[in-house]
PDB file of N, CA and C in Angstrom:
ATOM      1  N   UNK A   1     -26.214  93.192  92.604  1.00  0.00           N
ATOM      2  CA  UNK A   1     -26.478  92.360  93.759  1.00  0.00           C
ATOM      3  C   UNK A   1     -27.423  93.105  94.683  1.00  0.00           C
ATOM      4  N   UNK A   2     -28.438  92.286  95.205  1.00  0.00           N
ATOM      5  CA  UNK A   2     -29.654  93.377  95.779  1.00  0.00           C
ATOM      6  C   UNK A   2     -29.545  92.640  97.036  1.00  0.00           C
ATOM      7  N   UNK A   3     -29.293  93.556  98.323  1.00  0.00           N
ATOM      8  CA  UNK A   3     -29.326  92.848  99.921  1.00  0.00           C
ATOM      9  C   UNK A   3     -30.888  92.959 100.161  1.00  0.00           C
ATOM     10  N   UNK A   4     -31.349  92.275 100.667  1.00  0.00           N
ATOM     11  CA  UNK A   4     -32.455  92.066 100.839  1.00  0.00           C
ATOM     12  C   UNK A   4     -32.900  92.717 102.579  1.00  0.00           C
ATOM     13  N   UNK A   5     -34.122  93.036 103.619  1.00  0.00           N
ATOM     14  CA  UNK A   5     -34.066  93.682 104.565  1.00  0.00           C
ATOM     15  C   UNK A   5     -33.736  92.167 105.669  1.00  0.00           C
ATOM     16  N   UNK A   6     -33.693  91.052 105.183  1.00  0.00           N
ATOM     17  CA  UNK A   6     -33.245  89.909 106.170  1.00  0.00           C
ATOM     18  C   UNK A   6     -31.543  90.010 106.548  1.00  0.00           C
ATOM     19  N   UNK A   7     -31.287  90.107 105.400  1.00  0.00           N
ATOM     20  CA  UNK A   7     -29.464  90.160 104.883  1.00  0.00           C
ATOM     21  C   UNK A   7     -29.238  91.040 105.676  1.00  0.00           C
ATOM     22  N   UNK A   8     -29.506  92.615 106.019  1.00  0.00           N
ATOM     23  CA  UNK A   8     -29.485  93.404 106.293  1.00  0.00           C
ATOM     24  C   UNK A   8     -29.637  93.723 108.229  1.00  0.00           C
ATOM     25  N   UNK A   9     -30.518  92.809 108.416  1.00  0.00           N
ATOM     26  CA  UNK A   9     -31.108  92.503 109.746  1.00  0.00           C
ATOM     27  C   UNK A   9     -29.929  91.545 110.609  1.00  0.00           C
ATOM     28  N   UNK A  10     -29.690  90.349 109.701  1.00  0.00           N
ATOM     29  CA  UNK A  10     -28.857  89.439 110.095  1.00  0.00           C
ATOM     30  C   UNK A  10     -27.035  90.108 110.203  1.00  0.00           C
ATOM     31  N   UNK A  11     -26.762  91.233 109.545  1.00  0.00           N
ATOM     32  CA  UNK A  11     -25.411  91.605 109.354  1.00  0.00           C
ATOM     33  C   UNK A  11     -25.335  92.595 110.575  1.00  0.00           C
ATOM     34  N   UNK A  12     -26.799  93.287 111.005  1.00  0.00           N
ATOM     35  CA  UNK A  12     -27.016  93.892 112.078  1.00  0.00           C
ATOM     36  C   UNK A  12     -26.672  93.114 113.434  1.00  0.00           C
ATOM     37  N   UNK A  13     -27.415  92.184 113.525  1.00  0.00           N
ATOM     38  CA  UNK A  13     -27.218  91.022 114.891  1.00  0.00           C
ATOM     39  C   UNK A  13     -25.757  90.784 114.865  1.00  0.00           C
ATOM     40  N   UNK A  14     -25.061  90.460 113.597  1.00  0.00           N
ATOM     41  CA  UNK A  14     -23.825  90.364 113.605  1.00  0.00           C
ATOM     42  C   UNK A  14     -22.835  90.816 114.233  1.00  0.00           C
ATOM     43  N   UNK A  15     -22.679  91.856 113.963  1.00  0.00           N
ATOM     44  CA  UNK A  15     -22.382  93.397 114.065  1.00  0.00           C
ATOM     45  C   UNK A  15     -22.628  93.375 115.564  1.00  0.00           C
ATOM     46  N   UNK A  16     -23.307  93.445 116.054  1.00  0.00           N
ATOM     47  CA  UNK A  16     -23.701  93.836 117.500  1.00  0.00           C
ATOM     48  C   UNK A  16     -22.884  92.685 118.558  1.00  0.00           C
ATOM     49  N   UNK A  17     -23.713  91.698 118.031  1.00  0.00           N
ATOM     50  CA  UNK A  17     -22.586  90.604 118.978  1.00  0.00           C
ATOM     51  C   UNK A  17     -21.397  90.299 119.219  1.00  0.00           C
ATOM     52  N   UNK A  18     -20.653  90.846 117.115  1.00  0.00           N
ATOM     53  CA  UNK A  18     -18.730  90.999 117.450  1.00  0.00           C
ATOM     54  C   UNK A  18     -18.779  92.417 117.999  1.00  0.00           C
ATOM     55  N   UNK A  19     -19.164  93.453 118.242  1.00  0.00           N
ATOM     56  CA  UNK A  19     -18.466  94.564 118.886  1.00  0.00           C
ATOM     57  C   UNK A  19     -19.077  95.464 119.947  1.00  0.00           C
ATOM     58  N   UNK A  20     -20.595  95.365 119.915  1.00  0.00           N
ATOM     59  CA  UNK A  20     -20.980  95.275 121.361  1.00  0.00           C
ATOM     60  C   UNK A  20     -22.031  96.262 121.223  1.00  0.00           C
ATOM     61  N   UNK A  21     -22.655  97.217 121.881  1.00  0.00           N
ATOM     62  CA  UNK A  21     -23.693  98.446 121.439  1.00  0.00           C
ATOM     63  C   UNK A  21     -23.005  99.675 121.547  1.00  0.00           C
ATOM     64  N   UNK A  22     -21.993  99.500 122.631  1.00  0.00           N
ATOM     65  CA  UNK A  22     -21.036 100.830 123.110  1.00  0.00           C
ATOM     66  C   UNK A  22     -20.157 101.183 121.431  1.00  0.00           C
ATOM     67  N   UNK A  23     -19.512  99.964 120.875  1.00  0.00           N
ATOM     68  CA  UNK A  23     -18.696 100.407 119.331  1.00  0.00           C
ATOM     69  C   UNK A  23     -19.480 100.755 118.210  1.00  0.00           C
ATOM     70  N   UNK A  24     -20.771 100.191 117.964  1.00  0.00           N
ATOM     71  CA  UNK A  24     -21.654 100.100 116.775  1.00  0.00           C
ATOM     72  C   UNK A  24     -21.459 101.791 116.476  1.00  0.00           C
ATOM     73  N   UNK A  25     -21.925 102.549 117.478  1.00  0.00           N
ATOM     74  CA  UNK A  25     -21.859 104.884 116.836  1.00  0.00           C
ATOM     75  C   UNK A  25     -20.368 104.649 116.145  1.00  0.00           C
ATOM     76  N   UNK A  26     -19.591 104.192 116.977  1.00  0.00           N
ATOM     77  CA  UNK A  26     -18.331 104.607 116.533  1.00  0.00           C
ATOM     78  C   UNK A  26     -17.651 103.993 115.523  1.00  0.00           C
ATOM     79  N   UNK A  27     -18.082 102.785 114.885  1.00  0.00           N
ATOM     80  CA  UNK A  27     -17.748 102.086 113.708  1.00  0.00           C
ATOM     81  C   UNK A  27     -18.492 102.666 112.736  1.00  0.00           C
ATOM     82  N   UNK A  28     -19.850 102.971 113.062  1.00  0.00           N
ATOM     83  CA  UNK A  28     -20.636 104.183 111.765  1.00  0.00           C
ATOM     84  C   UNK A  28     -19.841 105.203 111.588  1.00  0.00           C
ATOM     85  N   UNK A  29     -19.298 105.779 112.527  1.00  0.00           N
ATOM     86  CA  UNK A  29     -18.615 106.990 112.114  1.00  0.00           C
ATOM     87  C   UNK A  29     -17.668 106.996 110.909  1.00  0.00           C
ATOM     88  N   UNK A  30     -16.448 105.866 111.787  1.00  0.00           N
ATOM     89  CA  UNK A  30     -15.751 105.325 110.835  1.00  0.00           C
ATOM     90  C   UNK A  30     -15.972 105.441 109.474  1.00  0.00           C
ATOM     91  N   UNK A  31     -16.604 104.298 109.160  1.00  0.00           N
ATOM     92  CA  UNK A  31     -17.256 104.118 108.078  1.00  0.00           C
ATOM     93  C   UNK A  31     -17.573 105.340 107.411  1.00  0.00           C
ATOM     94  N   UNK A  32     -18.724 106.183 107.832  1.00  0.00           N
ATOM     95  CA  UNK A  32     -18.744 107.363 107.159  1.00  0.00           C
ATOM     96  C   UNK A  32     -17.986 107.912 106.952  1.00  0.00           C
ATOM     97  N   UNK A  33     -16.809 108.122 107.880  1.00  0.00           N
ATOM     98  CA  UNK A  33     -15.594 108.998 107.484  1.00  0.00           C
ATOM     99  C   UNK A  33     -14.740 108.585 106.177  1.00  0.00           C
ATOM    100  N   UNK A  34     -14.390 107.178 106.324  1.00  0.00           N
ATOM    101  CA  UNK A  34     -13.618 106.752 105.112  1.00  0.00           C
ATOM    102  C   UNK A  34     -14.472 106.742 104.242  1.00  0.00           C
ATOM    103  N   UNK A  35     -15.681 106.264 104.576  1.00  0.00           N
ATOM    104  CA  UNK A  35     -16.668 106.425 102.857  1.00  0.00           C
ATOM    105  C   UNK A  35     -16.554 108.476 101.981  1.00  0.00           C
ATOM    106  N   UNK A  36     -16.356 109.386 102.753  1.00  0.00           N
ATOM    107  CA  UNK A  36     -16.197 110.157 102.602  1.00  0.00           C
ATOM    108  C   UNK A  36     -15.015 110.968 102.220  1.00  0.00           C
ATOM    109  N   UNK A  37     -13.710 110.113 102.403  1.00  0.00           N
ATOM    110  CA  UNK A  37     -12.687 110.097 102.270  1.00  0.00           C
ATOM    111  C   UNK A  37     -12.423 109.800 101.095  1.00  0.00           C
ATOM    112  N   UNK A  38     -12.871 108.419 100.712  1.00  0.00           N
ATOM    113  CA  UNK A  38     -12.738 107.580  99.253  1.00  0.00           C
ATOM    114  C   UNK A  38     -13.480 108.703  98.155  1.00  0.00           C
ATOM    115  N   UNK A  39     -14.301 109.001  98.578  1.00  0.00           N
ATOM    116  CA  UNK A  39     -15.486 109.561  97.101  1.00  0.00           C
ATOM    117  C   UNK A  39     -14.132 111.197  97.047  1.00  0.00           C
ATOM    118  N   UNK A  40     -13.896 111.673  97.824  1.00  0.00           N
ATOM    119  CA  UNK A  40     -12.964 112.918  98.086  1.00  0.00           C
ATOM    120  C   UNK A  40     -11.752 112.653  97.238  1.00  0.00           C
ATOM    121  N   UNK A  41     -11.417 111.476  97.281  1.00  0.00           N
ATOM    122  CA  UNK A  41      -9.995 111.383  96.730  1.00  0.00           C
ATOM    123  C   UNK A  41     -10.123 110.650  95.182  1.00  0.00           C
ATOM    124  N   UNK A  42     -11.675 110.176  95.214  1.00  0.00           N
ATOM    125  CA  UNK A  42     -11.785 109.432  93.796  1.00  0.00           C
ATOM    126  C   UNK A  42     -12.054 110.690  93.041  1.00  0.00           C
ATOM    127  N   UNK A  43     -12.727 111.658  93.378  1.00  0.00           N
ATOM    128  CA  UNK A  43     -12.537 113.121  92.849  1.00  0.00           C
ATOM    129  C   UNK A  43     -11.597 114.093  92.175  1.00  0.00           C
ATOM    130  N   UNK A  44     -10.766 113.898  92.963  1.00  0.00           N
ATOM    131  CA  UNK A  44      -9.268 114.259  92.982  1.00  0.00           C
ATOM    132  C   UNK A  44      -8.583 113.421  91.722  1.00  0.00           C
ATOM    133  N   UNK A  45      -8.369 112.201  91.694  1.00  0.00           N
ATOM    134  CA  UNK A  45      -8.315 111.772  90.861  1.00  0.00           C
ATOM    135  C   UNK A  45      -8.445 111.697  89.627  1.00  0.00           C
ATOM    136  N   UNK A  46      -9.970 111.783  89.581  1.00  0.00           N
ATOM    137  CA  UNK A  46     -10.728 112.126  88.075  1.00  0.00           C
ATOM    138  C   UNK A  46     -10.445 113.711  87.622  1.00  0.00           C
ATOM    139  N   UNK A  47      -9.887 114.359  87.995  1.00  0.00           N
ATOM    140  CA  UNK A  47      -9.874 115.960  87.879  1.00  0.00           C
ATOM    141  C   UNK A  47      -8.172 115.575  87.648  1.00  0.00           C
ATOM    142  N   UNK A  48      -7.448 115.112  88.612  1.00  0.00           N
ATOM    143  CA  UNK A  48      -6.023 115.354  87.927  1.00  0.00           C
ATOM    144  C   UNK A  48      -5.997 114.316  86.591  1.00  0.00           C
ATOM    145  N   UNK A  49      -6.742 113.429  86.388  1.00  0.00           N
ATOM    146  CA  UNK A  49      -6.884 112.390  84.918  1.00  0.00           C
ATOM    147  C   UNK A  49      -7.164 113.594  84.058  1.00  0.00           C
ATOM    148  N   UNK A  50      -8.274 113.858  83.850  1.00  0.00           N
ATOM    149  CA  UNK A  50      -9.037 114.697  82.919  1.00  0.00           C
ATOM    150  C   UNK A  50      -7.806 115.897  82.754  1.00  0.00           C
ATOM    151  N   UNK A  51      -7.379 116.499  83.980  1.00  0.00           N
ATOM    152  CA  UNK A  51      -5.855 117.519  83.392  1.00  0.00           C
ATOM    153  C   UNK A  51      -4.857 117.325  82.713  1.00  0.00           C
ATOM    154  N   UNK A  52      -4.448 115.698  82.708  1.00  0.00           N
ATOM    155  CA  UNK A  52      -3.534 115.017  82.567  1.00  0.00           C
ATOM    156  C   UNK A  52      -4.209 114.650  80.534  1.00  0.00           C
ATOM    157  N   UNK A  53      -5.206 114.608  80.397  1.00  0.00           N
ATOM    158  CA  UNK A  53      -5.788 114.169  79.347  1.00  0.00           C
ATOM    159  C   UNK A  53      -5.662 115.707  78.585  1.00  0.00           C
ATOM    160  N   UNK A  54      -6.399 116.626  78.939  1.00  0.00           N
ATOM    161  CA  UNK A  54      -6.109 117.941  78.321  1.00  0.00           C
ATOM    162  C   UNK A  54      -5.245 118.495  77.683  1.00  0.00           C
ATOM    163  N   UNK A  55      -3.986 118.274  78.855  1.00  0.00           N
ATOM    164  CA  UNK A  55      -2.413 118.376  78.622  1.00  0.00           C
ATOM    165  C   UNK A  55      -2.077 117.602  77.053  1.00  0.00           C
ATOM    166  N   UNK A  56      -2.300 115.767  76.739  1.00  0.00           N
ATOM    167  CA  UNK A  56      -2.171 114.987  75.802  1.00  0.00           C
ATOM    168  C   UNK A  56      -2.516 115.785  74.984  1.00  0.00           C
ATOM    169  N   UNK A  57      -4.161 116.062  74.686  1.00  0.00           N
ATOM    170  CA  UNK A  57      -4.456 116.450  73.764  1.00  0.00           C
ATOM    171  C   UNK A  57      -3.873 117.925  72.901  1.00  0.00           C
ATOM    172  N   UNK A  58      -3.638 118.830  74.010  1.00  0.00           N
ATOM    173  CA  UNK A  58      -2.832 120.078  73.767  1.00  0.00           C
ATOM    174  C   UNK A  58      -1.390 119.587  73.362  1.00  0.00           C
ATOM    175  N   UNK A  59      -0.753 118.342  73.413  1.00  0.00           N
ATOM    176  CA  UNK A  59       0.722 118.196  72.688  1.00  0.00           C
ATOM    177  C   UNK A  59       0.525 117.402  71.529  1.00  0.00           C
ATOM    178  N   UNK A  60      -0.617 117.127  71.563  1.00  0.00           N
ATOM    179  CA  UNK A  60      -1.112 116.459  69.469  1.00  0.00           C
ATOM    180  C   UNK A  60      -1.451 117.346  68.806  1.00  0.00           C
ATOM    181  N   UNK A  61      -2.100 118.679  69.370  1.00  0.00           N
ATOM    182  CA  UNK A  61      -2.072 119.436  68.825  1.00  0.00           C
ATOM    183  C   UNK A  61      -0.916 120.245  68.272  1.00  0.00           C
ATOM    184  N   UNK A  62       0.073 120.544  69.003  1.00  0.00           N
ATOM    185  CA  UNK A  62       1.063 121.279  68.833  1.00  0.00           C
ATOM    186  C   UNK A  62       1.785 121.043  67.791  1.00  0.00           C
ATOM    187  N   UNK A  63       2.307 119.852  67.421  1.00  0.00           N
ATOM    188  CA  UNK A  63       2.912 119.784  66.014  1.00  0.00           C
ATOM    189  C   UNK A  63       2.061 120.123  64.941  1.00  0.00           C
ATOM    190  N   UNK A  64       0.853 119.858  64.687  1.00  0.00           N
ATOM    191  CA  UNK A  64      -0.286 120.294  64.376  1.00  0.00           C
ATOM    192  C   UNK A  64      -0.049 121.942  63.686  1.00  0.00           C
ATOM    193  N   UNK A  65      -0.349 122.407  64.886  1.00  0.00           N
ATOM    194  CA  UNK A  65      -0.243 124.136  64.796  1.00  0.00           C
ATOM    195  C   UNK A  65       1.199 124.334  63.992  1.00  0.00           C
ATOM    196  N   UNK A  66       1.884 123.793  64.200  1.00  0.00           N
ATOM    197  CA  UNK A  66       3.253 124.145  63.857  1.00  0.00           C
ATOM    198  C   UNK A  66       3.466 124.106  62.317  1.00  0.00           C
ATOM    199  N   UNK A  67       2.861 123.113  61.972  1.00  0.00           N
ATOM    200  CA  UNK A  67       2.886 122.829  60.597  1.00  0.00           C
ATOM    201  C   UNK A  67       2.136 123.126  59.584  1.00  0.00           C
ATOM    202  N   UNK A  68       1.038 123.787  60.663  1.00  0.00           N
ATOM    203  CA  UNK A  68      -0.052 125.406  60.091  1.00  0.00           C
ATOM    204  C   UNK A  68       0.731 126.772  59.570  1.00  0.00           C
ATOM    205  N   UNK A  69       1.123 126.935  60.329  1.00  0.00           N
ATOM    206  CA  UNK A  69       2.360 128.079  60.810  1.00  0.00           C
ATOM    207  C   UNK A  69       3.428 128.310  59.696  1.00  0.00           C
ATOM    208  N   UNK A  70       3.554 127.058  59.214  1.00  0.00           N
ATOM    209  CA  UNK A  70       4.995 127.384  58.459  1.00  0.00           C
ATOM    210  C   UNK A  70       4.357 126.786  57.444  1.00  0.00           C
ATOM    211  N   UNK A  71       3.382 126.750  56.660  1.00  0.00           N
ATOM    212  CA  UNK A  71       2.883 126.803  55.019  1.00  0.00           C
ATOM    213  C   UNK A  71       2.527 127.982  55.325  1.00  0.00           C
TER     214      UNK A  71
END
């Protein structure tokens, strides 16, 4: 989906008229903060998955080894 610089202009005017010029810094902030928050914790995520996947693969292995071991 591609916003176009009208879309963009018009969500601006928007924006300004529900919350005023004094809120607009402080709703960017916002925004940045939780946008920064989300990518932080989608991180987190993918790193405890991928550990969590490692782990799997290291207990398919294990019977594996085991049955190396004892021929």
């Amino acid at each position: 989906m591609h916003i176009g610089p009208m879309e963009i202009f018009l969500i601006l005017i928007v924006a300004l008229l529900l919350f005023g010029g004094k809120r607009i810094p402080e709703l960017a902030k916002a925004i940045a903060t939780a946008s920064f928050e989300f990518k932080k914790a989608k991180q987190e995520l993918q790193k405890e998955a991928s550990q969590i996947k490692q782990e799997i693969e290291t207990q398919k292995q294990a019977p594996e080894q085991i049955e190396q071991k004892q021929q």
